[in-house]
Protein backbone atom coordinates (compact mmCIF):
# COMPACT_ATOMS: atom_id res chain seq x y z
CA UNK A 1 85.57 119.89 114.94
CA UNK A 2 87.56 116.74 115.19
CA UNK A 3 88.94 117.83 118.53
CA UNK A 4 85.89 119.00 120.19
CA UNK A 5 83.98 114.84 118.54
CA UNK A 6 86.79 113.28 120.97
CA UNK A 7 86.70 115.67 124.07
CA UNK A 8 82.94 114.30 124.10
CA UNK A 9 84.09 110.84 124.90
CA UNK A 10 83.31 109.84 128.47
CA UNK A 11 84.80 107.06 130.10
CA UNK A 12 82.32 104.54 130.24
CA UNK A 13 80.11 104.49 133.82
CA UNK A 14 82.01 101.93 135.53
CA UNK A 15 78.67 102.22 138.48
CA UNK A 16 76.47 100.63 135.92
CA UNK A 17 78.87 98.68 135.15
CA UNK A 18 79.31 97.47 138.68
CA UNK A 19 75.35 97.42 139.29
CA UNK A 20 75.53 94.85 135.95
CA UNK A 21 77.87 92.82 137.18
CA UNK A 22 76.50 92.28 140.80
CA UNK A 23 73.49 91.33 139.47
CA UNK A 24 74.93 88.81 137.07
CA UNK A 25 76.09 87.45 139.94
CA UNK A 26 73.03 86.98 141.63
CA UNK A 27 71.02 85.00 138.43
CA UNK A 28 70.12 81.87 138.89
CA UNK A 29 73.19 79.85 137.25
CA UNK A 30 76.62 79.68 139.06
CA UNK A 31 78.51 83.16 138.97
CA UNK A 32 80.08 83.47 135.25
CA UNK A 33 78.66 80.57 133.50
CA UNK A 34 77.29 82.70 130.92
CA UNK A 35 80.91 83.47 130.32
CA UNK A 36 81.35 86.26 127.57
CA UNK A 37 77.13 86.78 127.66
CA UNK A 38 77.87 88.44 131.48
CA UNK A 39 81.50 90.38 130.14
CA UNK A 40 79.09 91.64 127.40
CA UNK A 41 76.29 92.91 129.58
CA UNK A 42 78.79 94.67 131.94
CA UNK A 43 80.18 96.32 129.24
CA UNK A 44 77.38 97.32 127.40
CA UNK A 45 76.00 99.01 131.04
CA UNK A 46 78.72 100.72 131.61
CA UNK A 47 78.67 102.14 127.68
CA UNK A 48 74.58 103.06 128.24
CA UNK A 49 75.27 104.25 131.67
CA UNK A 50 72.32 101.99 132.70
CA UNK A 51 72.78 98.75 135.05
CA UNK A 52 70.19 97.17 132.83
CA UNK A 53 71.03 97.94 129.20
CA UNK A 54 68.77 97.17 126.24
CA UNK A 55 68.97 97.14 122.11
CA UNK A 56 65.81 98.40 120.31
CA UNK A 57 67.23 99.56 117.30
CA UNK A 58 70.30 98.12 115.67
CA UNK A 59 72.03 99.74 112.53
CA UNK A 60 74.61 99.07 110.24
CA UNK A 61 76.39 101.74 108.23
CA UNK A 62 78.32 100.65 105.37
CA UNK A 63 80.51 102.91 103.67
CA UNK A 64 82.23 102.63 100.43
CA UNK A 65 85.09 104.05 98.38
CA UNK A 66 87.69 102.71 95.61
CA UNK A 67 91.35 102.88 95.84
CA UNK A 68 93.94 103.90 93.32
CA UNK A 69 95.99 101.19 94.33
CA UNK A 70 93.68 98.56 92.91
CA UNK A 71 95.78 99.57 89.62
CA UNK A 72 98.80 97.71 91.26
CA UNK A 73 96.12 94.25 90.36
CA UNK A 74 95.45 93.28 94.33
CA UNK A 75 92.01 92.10 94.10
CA UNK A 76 90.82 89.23 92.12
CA UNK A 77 88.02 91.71 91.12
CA UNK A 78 87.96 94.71 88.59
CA UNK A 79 86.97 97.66 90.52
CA UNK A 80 83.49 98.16 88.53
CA UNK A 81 82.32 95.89 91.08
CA UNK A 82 82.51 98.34 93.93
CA UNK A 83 79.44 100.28 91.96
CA UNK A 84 77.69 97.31 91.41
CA UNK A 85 77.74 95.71 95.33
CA UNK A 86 76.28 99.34 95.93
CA UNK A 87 73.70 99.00 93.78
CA UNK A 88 73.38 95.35 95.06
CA UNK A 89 73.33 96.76 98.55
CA UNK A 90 70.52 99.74 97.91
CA UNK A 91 68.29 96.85 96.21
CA UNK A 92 68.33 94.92 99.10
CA UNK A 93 70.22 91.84 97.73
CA UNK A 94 73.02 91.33 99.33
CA UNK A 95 74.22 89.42 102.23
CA UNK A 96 74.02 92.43 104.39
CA UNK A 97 70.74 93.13 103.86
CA UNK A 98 69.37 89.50 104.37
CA UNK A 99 71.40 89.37 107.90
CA UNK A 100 70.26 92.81 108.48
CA UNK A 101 66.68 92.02 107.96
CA UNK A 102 67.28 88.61 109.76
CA UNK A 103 68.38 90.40 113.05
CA UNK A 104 66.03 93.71 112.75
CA UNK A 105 68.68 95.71 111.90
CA UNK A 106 68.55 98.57 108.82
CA UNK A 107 71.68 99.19 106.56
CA UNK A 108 72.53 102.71 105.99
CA UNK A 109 74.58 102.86 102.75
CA UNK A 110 77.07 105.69 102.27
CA UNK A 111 78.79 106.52 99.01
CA UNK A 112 82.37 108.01 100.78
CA UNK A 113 84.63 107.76 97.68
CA UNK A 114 83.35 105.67 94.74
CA UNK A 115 84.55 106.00 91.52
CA UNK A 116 81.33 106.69 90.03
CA UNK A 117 78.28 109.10 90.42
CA UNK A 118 74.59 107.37 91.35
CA UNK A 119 71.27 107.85 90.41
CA UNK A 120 69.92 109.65 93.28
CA UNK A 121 68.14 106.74 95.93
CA UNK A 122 66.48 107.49 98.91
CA UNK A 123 68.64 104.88 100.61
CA UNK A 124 71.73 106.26 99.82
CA UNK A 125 73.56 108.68 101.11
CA UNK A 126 76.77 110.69 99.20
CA UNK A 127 79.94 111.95 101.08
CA UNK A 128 81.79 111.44 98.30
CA UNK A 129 85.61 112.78 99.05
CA UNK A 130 86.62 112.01 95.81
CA UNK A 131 86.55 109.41 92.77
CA UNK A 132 88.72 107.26 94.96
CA UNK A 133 92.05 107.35 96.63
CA UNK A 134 95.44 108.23 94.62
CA UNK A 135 97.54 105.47 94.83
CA UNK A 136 99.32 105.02 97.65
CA UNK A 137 102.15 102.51 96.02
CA UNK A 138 103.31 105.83 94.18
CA UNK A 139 102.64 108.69 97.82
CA UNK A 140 100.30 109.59 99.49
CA UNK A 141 96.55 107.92 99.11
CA UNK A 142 94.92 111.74 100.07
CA UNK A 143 95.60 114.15 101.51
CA UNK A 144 95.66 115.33 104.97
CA UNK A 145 92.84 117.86 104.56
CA UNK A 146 90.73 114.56 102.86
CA UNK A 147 91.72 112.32 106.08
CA UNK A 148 90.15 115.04 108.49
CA UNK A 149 86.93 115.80 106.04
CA UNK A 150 86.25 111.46 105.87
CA UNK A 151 86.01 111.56 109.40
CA UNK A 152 83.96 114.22 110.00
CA UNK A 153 81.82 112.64 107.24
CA UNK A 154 81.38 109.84 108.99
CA UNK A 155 80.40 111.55 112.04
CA UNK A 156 77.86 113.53 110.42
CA UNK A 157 75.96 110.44 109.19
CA UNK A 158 76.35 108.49 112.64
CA UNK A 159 74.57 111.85 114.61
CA UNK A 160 71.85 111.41 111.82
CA UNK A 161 71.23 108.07 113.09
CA UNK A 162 71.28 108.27 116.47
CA UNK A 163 69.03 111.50 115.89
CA UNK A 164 66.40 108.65 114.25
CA UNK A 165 67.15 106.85 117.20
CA UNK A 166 70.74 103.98 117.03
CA UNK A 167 71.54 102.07 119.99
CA UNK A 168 74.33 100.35 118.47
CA UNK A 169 75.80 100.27 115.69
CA UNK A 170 77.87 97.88 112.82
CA UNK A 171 80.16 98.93 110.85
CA UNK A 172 80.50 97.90 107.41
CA UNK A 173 82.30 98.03 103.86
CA UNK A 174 82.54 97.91 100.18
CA UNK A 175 85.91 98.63 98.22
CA UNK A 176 87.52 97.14 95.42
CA UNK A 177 91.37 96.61 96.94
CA UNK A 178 90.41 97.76 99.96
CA UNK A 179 92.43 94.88 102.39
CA UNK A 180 95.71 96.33 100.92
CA UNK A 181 95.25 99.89 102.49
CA UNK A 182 94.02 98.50 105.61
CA UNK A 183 97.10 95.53 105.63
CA UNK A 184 99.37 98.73 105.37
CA UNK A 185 97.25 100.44 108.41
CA UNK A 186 97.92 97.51 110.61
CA UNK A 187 101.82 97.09 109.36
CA UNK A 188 102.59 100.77 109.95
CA UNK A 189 100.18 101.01 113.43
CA UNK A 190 102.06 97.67 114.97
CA UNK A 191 105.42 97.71 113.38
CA UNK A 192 104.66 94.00 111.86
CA UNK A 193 105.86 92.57 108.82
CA UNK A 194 103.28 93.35 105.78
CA UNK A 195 103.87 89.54 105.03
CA UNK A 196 102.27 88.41 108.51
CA UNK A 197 99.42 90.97 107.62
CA UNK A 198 98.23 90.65 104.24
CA UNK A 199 96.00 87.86 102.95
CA UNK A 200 93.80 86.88 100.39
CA UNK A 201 91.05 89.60 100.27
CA UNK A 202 89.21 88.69 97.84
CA UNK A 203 90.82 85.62 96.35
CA UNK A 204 93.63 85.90 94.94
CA UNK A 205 96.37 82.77 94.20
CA UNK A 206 99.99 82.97 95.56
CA UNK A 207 101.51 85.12 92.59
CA UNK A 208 98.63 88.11 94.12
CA UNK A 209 99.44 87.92 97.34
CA UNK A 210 103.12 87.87 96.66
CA UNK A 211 102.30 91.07 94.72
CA UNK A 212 100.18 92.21 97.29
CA UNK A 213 103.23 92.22 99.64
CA UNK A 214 104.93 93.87 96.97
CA UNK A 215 102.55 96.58 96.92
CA UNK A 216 102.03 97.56 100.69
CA UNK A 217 106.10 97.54 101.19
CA UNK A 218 106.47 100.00 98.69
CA UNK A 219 104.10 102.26 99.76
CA UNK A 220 104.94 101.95 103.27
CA UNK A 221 108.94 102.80 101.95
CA UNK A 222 107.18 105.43 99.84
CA UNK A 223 105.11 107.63 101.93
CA UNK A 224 106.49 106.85 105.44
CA UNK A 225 103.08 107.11 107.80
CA UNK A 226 104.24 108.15 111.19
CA UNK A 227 102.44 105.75 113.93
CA UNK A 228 102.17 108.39 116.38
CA UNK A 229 99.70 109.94 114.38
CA UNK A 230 96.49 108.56 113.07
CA UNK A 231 95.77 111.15 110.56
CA UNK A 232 99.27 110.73 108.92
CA UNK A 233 98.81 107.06 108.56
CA UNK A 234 95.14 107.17 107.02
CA UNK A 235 95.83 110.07 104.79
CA UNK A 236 99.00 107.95 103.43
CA UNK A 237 98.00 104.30 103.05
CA UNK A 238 94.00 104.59 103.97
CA UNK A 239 90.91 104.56 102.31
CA UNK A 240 87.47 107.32 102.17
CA UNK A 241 85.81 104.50 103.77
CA UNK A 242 87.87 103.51 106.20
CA UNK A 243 87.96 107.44 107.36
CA UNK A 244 84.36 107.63 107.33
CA UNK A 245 83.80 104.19 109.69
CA UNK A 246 86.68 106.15 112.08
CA UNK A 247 84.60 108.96 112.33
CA UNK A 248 81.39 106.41 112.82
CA UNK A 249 83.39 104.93 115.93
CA UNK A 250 84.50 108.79 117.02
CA UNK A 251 80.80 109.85 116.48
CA UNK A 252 79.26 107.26 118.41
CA UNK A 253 81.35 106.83 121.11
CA UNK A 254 81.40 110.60 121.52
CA UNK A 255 77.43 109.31 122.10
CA UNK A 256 77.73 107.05 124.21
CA UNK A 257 76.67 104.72 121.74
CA UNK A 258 78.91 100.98 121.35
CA UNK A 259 80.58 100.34 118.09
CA UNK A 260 80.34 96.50 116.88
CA UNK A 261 83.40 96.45 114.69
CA UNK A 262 83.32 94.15 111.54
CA UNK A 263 86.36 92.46 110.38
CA UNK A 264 89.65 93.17 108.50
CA UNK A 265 88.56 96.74 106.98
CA UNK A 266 86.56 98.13 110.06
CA UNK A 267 89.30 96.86 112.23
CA UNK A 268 91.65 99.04 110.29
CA UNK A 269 89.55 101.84 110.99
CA UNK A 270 89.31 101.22 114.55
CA UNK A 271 92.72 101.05 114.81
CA UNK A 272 93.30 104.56 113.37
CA UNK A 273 90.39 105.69 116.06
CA UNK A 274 92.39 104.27 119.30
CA UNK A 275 95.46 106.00 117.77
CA UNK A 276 93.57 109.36 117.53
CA UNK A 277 92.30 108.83 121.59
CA UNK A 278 92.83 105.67 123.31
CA UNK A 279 89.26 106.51 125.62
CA UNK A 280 87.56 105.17 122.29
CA UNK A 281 88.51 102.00 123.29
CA UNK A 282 85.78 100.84 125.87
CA UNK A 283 83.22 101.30 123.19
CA UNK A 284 84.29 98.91 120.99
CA UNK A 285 83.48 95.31 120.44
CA UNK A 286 84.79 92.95 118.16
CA UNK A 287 81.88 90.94 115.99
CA UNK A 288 84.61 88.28 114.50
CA UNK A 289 87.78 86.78 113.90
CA UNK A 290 87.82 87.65 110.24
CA UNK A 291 89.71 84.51 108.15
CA UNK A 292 92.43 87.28 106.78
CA UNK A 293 95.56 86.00 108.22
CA UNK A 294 96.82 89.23 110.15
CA UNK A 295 93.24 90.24 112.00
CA UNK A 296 94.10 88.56 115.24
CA UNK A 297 97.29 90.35 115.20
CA UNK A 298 95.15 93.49 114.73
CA UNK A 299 92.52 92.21 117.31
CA UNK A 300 95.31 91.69 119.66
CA UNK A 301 96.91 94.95 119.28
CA UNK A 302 93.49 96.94 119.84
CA UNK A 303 93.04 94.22 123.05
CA UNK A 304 89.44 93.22 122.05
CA UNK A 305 88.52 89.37 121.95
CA UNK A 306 86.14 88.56 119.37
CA UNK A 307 82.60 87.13 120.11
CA UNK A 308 82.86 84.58 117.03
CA UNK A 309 85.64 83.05 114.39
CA UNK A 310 83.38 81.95 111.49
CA UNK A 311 86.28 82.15 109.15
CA UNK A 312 84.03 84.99 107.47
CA UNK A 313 86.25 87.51 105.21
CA UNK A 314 83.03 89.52 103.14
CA UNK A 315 82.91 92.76 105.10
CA UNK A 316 80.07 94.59 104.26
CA UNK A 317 78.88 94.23 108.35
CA UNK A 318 78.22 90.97 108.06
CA UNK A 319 79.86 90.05 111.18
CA UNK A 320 78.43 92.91 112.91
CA UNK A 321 74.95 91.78 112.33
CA UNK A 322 75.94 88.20 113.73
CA UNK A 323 77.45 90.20 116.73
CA UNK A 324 74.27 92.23 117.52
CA UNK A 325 72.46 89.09 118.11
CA UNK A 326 74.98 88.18 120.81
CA UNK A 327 74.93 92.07 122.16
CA UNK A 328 71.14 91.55 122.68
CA UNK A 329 70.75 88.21 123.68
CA UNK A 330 73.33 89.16 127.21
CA UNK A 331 71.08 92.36 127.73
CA UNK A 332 68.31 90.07 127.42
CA UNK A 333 69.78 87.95 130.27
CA UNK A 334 70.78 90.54 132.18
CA UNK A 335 67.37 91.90 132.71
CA UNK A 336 64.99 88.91 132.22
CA UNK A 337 66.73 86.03 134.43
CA UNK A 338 65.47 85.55 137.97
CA UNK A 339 67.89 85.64 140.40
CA UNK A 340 67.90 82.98 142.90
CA UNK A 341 65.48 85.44 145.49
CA UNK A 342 63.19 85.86 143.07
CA UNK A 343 63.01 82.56 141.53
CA UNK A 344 63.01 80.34 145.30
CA UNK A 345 65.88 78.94 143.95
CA UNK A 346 68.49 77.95 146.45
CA UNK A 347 72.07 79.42 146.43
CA UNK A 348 75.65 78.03 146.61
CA UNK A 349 76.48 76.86 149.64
């Protein structure tokens, strides 16, 4: 099933992309003043396969899961609190929801791994893999079988939404510990240093991010994730979540739908997606420069520029909310500006 999500994926359609870009070219302003408003509008024809591209409806799917490694103490939080930010999330309270609701967006919330069974909500939805990853400082994190089921979990839940109707969508996350297993996804997929990787997640002083170090060198010594292979390296040192927002980007893109990728933790994921088929790539836009220290090194591996650096570090889709206003406002330009025919306005010389 994996196999047959990624033979979907179509290159995007570089004639609406062309179409896009000539008539950017033709609004009345000089030829790419609008600078990464026009880029955006290209792209997001050529992912629609329409030379004028528009957003009606904008979701955000935020997954969740715990991680055994949040025994090795790499958060400044206890992992109760992964429960409770659900909870927060499904009552509407949390900064998600208020930048959801500011940009018309809706949050799907998806229980992928949490170390705790829910009260049945109507705005929640369970693909719980397990009560949390093993921990992946002492082997593997799951196992193989778990790393292809997360995905396909994920996918699931994107083809409901774009069955309700997605354009685009966020991604989004909630995990106790969760920066360590995606540190150790960028240090295995680029060969860096988990020192230039790792930061503060959460909080914590210099003695936790020392130990934080600590903790991703031994468990990339430990379980060994081969780079060549995206499965290996998620099923060793990832996360339920991060799975499920791969198979998001796989579903979507397999859609022709574009992916706004959050920050530090949905990089991670997206990372493990271009590994699994490089023709993900096109559909994928980066919301933010997320304040952890190693996501520009991730950012630059993936080759995606991101639209803002608002030192943000919260996850949850945050950024991608803040990013769908930019997504919209250069489809809005696209089709809505006059070009210089239309508007009597004369040209460049």
């Amino acid at each position: 099933m994996l196999k047959q999500i990624i033979a979907r994926i179509r290159e995007p359609d570089q004639g609406s992309a062309f179409s896009a870009k000539s008539r950017q070219d033709l609004l009345t302003k000089p030829a790419g003043s609008l600078g990464r408003l026009e880029e955006l509008s290209v792209q997001l024809a050529g992912i629609y396969r329409s030379p004028l591209p528009s957003i009606r409806d904008k979701v955000i799917i935020t997954m969740a899961g715990d991680h055994g490694v949040a025994a090795e103490g790499v958060s400044a939080f206890p992992q109760e609190v992964t429960p409770q930010m659900m909870l927060n999330f499904l009552n509407g309270g949390a900064a998600i929801n208020v930048l959801a609701r500011h940009v018309g967006a809706r949050v799907v919330v998806v229980d992928m791994g949490v170390a705790h069974d829910f009260e049945p909500h109507p705005a929640l939805i369970v693909r719980k893999i397990a009560y949390g990853t093993a921990n992946m400082a002492q082997g593997p994190a799951m196992t193989r079988e778990q790393a292809v089921r997360s995905i396909l979990a994920g996918a699931e839940v994107i083809e409901s939404e774009i069955s309700r109707g997605l354009d685009i969508v966020g991604t989004g996350d909630m995990g106790i510990g969760n920066t360590t297993p995606s540190a150790a996804i960028a240090a295995a997929l680029t060969g860096e240093a988990p020192a230039k990787i790792a930061g503060r997640g959460t909080g914590v002083g210099e003695e936790g991010l020392r130990r934080k170090v600590q903790v991703i060198e031994r468990a990339l010594f430990v379980n060994r994730p081969d780079p060549e292979d995206g499965l290996d390296v998620l099923a060793k040192v990832g996360g339920f979540e991060i799975g499920g927002l791969v198979g998001v980007i796989l579903g979507a893109a397999a859609n022709g739908k574009p992916v706004m990728v959050d920050g530090f933790i949905s990089t991670a994921a997206a990372m493990i997606a271009v590994t699994l088929t490089p023709a993900v790539r096109p559909y994928l836009i980066s919301a933010h420069r997320s304040r952890e220290s190693g996501h520009g090194l991730m950012l630059d591996w993936l080759g995606l520029k991101p639209l803002l650096d608002f030192d943000l570090r919260l996850g949850e889709g945050t950024g991608s909310a803040m990013g769908f206003t930019i997504a919209e406002a250069s489809c809005k330009v696209l089709i809505e500006m006059a070009t210089f025919a239309e508007a009597g306005v004369t040209g460049k010389g």
